[in-house]
Structure formats: structure tokens, C-alpha cells
PDB file of N, CA and C in Angstrom:
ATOM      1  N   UNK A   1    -161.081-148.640 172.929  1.00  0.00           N
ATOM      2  CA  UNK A   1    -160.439-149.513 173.886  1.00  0.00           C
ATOM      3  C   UNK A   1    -158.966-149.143 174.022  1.00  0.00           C
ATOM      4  N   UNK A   2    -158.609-148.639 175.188  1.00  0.00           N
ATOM      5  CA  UNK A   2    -156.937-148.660 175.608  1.00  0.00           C
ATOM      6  C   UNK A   2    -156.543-149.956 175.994  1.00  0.00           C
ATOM      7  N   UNK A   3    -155.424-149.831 175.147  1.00  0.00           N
ATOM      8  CA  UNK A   3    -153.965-151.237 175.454  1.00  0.00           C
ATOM      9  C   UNK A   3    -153.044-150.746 176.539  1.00  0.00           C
ATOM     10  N   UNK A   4    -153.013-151.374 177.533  1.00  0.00           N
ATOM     11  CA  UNK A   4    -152.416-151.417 178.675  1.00  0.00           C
ATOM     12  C   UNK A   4    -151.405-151.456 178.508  1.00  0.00           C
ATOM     13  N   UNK A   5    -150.068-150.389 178.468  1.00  0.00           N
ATOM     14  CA  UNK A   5    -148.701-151.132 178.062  1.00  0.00           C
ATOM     15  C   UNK A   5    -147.436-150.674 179.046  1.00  0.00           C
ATOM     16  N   UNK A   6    -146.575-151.367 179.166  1.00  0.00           N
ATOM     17  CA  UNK A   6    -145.769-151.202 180.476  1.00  0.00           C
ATOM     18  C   UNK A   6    -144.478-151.280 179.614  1.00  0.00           C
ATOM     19  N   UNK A   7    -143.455-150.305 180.183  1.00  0.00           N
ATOM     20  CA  UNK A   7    -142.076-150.080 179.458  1.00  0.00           C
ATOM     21  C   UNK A   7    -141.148-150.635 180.417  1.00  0.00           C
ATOM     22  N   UNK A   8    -139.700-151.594 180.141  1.00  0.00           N
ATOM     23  CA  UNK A   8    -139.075-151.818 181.181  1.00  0.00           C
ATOM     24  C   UNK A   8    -138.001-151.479 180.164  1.00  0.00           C
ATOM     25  N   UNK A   9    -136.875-150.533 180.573  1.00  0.00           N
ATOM     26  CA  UNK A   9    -135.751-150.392 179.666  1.00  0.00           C
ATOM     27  C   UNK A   9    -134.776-149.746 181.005  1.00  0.00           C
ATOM     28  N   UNK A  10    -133.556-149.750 180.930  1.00  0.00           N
ATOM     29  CA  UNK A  10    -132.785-149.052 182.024  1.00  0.00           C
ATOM     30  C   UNK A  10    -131.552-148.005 181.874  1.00  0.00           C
ATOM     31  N   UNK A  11    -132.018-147.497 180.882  1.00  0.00           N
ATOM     32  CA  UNK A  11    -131.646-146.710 180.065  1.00  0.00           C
ATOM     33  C   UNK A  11    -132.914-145.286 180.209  1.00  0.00           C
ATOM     34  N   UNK A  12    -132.359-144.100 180.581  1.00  0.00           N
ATOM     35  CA  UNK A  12    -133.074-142.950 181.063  1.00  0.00           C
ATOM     36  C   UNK A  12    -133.392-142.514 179.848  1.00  0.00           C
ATOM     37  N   UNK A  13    -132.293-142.538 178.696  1.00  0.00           N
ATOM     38  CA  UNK A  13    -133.357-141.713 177.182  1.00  0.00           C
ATOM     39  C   UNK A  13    -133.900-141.960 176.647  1.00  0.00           C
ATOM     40  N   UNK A  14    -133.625-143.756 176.383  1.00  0.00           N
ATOM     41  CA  UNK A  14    -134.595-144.998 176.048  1.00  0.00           C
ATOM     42  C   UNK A  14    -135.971-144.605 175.986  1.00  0.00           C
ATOM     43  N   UNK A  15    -135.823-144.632 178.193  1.00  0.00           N
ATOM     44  CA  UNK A  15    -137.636-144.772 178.768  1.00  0.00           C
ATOM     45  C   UNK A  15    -137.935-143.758 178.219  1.00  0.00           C
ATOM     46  N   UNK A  16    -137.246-142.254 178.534  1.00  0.00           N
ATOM     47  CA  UNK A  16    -137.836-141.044 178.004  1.00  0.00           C
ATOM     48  C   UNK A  16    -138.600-141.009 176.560  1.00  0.00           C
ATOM     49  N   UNK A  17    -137.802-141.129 175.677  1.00  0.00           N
ATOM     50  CA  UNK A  17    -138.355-141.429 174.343  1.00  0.00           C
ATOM     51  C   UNK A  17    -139.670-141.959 174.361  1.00  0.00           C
ATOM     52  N   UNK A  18    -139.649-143.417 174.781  1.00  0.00           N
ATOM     53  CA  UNK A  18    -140.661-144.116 173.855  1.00  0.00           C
ATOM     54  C   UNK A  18    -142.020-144.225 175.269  1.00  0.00           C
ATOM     55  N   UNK A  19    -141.460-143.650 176.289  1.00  0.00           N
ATOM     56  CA  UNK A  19    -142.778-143.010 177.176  1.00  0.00           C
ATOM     57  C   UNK A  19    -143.342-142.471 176.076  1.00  0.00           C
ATOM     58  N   UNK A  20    -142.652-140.611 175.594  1.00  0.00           N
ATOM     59  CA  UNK A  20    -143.213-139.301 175.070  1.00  0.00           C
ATOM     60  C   UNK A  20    -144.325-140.309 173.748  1.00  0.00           C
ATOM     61  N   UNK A  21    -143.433-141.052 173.435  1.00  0.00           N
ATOM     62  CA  UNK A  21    -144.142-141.567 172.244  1.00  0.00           C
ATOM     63  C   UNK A  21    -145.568-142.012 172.508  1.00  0.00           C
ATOM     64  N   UNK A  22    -145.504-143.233 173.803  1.00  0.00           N
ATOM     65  CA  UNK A  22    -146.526-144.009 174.139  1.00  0.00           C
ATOM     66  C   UNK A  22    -147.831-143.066 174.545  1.00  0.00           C
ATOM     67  N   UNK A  23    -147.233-141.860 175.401  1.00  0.00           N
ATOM     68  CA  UNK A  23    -148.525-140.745 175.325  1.00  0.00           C
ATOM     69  C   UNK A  23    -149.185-140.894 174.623  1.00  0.00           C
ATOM     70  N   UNK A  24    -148.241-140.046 173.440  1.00  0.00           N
ATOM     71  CA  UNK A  24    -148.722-139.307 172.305  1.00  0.00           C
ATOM     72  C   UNK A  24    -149.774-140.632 171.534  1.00  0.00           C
ATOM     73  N   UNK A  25    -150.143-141.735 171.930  1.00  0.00           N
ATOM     74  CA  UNK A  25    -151.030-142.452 170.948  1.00  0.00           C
ATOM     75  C   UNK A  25    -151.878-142.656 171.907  1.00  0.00           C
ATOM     76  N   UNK A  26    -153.324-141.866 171.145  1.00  0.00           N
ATOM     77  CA  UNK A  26    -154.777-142.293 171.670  1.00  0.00           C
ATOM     78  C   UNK A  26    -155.315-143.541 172.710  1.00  0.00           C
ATOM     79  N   UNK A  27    -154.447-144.754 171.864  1.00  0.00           N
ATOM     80  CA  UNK A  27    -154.950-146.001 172.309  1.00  0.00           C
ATOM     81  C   UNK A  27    -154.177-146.454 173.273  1.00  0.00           C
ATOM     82  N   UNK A  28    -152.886-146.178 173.589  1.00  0.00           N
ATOM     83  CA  UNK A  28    -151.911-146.763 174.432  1.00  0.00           C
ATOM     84  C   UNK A  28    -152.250-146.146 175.738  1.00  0.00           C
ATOM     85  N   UNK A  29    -152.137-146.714 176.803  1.00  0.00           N
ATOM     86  CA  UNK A  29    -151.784-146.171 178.397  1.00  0.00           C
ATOM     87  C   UNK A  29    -150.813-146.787 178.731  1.00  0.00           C
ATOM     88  N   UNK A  30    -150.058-145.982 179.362  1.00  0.00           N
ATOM     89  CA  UNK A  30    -148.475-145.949 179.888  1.00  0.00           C
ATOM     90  C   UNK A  30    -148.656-146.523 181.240  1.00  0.00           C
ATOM     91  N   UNK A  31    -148.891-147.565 181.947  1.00  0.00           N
ATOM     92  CA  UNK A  31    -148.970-147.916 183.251  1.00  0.00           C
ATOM     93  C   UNK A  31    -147.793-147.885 183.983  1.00  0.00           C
ATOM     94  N   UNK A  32    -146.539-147.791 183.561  1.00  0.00           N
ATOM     95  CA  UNK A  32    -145.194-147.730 183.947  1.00  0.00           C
ATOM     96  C   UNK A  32    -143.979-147.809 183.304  1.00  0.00           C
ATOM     97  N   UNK A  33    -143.313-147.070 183.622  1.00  0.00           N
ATOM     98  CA  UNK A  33    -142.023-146.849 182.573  1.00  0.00           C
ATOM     99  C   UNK A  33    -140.559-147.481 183.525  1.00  0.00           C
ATOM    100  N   UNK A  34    -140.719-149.041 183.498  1.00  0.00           N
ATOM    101  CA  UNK A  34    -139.812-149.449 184.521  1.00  0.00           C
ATOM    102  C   UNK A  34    -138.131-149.551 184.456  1.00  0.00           C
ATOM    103  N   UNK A  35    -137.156-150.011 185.510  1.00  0.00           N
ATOM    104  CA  UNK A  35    -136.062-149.668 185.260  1.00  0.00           C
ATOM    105  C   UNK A  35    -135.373-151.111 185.522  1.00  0.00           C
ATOM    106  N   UNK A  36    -136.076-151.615 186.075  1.00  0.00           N
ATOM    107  CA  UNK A  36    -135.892-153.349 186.911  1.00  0.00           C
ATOM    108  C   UNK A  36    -136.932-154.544 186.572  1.00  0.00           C
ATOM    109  N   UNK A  37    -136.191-155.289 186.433  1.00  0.00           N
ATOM    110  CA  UNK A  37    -137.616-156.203 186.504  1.00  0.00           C
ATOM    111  C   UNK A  37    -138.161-156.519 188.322  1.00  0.00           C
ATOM    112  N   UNK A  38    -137.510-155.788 189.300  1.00  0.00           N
ATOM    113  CA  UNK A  38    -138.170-155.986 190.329  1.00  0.00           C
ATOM    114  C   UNK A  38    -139.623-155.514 190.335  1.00  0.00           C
ATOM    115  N   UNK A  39    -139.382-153.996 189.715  1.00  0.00           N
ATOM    116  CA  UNK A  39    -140.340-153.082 189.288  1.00  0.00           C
ATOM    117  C   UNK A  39    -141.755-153.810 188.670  1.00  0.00           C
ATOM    118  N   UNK A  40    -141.497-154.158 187.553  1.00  0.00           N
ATOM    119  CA  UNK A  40    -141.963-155.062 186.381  1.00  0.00           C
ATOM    120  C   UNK A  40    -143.035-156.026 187.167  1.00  0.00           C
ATOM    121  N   UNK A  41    -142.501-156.700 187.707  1.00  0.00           N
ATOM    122  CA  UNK A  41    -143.217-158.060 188.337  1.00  0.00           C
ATOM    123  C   UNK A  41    -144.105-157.305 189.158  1.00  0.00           C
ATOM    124  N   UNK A  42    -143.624-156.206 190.160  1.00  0.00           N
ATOM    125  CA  UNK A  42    -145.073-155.692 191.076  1.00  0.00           C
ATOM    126  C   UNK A  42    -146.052-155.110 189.811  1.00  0.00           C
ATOM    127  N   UNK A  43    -145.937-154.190 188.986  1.00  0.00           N
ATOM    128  CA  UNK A  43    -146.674-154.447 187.720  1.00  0.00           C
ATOM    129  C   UNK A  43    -147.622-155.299 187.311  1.00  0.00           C
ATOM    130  N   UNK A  44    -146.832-156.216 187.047  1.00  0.00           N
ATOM    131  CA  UNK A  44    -147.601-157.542 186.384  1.00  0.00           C
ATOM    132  C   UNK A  44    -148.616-158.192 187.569  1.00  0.00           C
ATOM    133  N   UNK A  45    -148.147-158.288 189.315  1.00  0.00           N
ATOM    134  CA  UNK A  45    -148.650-158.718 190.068  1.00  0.00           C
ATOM    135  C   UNK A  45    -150.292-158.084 190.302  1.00  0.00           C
ATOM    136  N   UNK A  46    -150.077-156.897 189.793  1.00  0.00           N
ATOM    137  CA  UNK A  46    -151.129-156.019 190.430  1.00  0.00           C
ATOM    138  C   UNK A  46    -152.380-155.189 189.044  1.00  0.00           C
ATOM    139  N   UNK A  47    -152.021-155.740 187.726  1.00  0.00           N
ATOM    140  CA  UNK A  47    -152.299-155.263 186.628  1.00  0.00           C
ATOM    141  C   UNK A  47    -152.273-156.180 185.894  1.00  0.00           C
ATOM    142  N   UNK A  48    -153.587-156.028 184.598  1.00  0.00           N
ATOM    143  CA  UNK A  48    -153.410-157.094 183.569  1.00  0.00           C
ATOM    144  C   UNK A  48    -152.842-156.095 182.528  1.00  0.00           C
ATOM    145  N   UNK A  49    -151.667-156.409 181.953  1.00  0.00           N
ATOM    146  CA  UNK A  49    -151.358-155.453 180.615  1.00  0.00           C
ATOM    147  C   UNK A  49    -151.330-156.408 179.457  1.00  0.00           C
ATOM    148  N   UNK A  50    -151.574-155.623 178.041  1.00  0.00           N
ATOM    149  CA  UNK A  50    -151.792-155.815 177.056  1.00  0.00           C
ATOM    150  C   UNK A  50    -150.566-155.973 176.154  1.00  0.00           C
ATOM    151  N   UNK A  51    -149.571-155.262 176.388  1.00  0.00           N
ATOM    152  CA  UNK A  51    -148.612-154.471 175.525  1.00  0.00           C
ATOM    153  C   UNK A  51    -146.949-154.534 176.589  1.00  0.00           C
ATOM    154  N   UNK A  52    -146.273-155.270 175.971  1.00  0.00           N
ATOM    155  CA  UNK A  52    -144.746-154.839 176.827  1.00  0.00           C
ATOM    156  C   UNK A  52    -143.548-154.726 176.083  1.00  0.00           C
ATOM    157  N   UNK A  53    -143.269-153.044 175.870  1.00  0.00           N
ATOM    158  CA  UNK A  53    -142.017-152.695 175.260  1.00  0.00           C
ATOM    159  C   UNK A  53    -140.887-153.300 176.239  1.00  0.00           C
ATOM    160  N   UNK A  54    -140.186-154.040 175.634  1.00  0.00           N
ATOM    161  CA  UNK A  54    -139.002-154.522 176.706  1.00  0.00           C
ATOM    162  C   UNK A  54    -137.555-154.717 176.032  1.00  0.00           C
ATOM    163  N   UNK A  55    -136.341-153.638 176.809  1.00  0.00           N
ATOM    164  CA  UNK A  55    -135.243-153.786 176.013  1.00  0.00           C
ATOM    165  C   UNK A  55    -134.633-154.715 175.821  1.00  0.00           C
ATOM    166  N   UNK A  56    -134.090-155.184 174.800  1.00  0.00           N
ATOM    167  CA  UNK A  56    -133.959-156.616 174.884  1.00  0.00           C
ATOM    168  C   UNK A  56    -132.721-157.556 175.964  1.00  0.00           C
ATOM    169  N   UNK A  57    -132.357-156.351 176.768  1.00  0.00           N
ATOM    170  CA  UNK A  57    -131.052-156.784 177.871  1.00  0.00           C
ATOM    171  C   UNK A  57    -132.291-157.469 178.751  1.00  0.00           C
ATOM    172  N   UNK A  58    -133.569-157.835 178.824  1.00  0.00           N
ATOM    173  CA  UNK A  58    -134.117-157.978 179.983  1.00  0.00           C
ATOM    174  C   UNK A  58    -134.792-159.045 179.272  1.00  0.00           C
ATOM    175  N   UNK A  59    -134.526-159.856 177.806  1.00  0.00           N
ATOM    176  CA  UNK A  59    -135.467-160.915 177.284  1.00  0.00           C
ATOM    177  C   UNK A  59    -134.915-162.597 178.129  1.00  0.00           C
ATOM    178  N   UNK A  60    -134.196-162.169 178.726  1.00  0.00           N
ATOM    179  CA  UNK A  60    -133.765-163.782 179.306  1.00  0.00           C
ATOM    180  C   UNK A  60    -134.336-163.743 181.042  1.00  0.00           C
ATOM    181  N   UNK A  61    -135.138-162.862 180.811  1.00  0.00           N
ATOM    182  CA  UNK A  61    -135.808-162.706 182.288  1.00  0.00           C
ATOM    183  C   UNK A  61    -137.078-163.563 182.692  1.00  0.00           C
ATOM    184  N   UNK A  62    -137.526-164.325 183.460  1.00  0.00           N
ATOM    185  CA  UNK A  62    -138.499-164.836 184.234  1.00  0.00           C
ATOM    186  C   UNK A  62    -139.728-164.610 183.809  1.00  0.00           C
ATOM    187  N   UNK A  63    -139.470-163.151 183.751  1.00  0.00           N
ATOM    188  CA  UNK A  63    -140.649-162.255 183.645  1.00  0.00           C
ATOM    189  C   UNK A  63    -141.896-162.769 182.516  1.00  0.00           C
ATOM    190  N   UNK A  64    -141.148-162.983 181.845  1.00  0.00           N
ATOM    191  CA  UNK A  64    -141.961-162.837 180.013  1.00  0.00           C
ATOM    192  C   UNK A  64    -142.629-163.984 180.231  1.00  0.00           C
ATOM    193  N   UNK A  65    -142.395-165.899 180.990  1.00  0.00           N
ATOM    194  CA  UNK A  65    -143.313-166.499 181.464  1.00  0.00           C
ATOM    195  C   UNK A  65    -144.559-165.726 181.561  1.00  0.00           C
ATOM    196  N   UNK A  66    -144.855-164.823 182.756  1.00  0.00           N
ATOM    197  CA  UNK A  66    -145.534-164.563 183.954  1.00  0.00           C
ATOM    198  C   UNK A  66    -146.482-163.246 182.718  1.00  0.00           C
ATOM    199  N   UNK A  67    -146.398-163.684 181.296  1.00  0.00           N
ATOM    200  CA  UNK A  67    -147.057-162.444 180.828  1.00  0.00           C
ATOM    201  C   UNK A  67    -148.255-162.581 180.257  1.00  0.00           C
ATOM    202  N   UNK A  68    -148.690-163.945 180.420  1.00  0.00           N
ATOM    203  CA  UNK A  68    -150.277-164.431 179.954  1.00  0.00           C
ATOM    204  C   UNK A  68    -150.379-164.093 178.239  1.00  0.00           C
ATOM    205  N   UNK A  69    -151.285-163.246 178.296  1.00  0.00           N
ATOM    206  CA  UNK A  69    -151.407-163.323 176.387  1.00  0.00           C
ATOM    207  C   UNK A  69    -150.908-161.623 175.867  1.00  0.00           C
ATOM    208  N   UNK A  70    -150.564-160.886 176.871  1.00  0.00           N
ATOM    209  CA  UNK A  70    -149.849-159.858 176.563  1.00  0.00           C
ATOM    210  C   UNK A  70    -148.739-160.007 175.248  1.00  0.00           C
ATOM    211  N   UNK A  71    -148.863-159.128 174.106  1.00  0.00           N
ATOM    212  CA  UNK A  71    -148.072-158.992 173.617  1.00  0.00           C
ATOM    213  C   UNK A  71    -146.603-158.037 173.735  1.00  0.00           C
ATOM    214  N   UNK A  72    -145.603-158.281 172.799  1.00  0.00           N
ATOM    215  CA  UNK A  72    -144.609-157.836 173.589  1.00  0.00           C
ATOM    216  C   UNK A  72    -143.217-157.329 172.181  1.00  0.00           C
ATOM    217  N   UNK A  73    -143.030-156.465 172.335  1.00  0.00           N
ATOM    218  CA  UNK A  73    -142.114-155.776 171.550  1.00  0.00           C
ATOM    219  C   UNK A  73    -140.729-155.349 172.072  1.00  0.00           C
ATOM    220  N   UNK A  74    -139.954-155.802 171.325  1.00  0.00           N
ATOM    221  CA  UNK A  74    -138.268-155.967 171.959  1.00  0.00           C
ATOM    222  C   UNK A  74    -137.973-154.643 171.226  1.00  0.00           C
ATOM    223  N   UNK A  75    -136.811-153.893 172.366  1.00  0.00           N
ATOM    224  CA  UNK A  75    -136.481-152.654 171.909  1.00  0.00           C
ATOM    225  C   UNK A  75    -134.940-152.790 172.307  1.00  0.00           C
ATOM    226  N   UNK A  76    -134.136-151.866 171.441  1.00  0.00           N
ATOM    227  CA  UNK A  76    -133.290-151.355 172.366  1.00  0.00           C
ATOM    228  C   UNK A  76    -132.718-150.532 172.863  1.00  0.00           C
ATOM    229  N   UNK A  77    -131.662-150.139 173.783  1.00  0.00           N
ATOM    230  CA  UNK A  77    -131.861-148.694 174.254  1.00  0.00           C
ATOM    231  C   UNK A  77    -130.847-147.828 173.525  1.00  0.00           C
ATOM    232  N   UNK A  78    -131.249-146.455 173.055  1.00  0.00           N
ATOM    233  CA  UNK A  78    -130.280-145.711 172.749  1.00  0.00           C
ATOM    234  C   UNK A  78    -128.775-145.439 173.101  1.00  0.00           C
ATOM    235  N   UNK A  79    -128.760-145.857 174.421  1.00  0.00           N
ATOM    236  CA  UNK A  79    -127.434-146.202 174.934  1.00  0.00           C
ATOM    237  C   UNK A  79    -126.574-147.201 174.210  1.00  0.00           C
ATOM    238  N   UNK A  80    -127.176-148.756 174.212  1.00  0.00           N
ATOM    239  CA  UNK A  80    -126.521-149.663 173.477  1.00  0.00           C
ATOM    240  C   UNK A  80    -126.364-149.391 171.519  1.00  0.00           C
ATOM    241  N   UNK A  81    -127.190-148.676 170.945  1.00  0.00           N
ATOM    242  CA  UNK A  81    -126.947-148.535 169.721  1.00  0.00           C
ATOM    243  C   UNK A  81    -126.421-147.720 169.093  1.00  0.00           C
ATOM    244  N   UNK A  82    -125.983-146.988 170.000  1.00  0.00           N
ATOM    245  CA  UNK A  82    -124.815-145.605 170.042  1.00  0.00           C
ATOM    246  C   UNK A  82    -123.552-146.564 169.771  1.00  0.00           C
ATOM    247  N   UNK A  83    -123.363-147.533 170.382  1.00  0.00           N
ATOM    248  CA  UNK A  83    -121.739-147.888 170.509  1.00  0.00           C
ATOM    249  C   UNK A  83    -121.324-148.255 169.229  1.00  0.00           C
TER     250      UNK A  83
END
């Protein structure tokens, strides 16, 4: 069984990264590696996902309501943990 999982980070090395990663595992499918939560929501509108890596600049968003029983893992982006 593949876990449906959708990336929203806005940060380009971030997504890069933990895309290459999400490949690389058997069980995961990458349905989108988003940059917006505009993005995100057509996502969610049009897909049931399982799995949502989300950086945590985007946890005070709407969004995470609208996520049914999807689980969800806070990240953050290489950009912010550089500083």
C-alpha cells in the first residue's frame, strides 16, 4: 500500500531534499512538492492524501482543518536553520 504524501515548503532546497528523499521510499508517493498553500488546497480539493510534510512557516494555515485523518509532519526549511 502507497501513502499519499504532499510536500508544501517554500524554500527550493527544502522541497528538493525531502522530494529526493520521498522517492527514494518504496511506500511513499510524492503527489506534489508545493510552494503555496494556494497550491496545497487544489491538492487537497482534488486528492485524498495520507501524509503532509509541512514547513512549519505554513502551520497557522487554514489548510491543516481541511486535512481529514491525514497525518502530518512539521519540517523546516534549510533556509531558516541556516540562520
Amino acid at each position: 500500500m502507497l501513502i499519499n504524501c504532499v510536500l508544501i515548503a517554500n524554500d527550493v532546497a527544502t522541497k528538493s531534499l525531502i522530494s529526493k528523499y520521498v522517492r527514494q521510499t518504496d511506500y511513499l508517493k510524492l503527489l506534489k512538492s508545493c510552494g503555496s498553500v494556494n497550491e496545497l488546497e487544489e491538492i487537497l480539493a482534488n486528492n485524498s492524501i495520507d501524509l503532509l510534510l509541512i514547513d512549519e512557516q505554513f502551520i497557522d494555515s487554514d489548510v491543516l482543518k481541511k486535512l481529514g485523518e491525514a497525518q502530518v509532519i512539521v519540517i523546516q526549511s534549510v533556509e531558516e536553520s541556516a540562520e
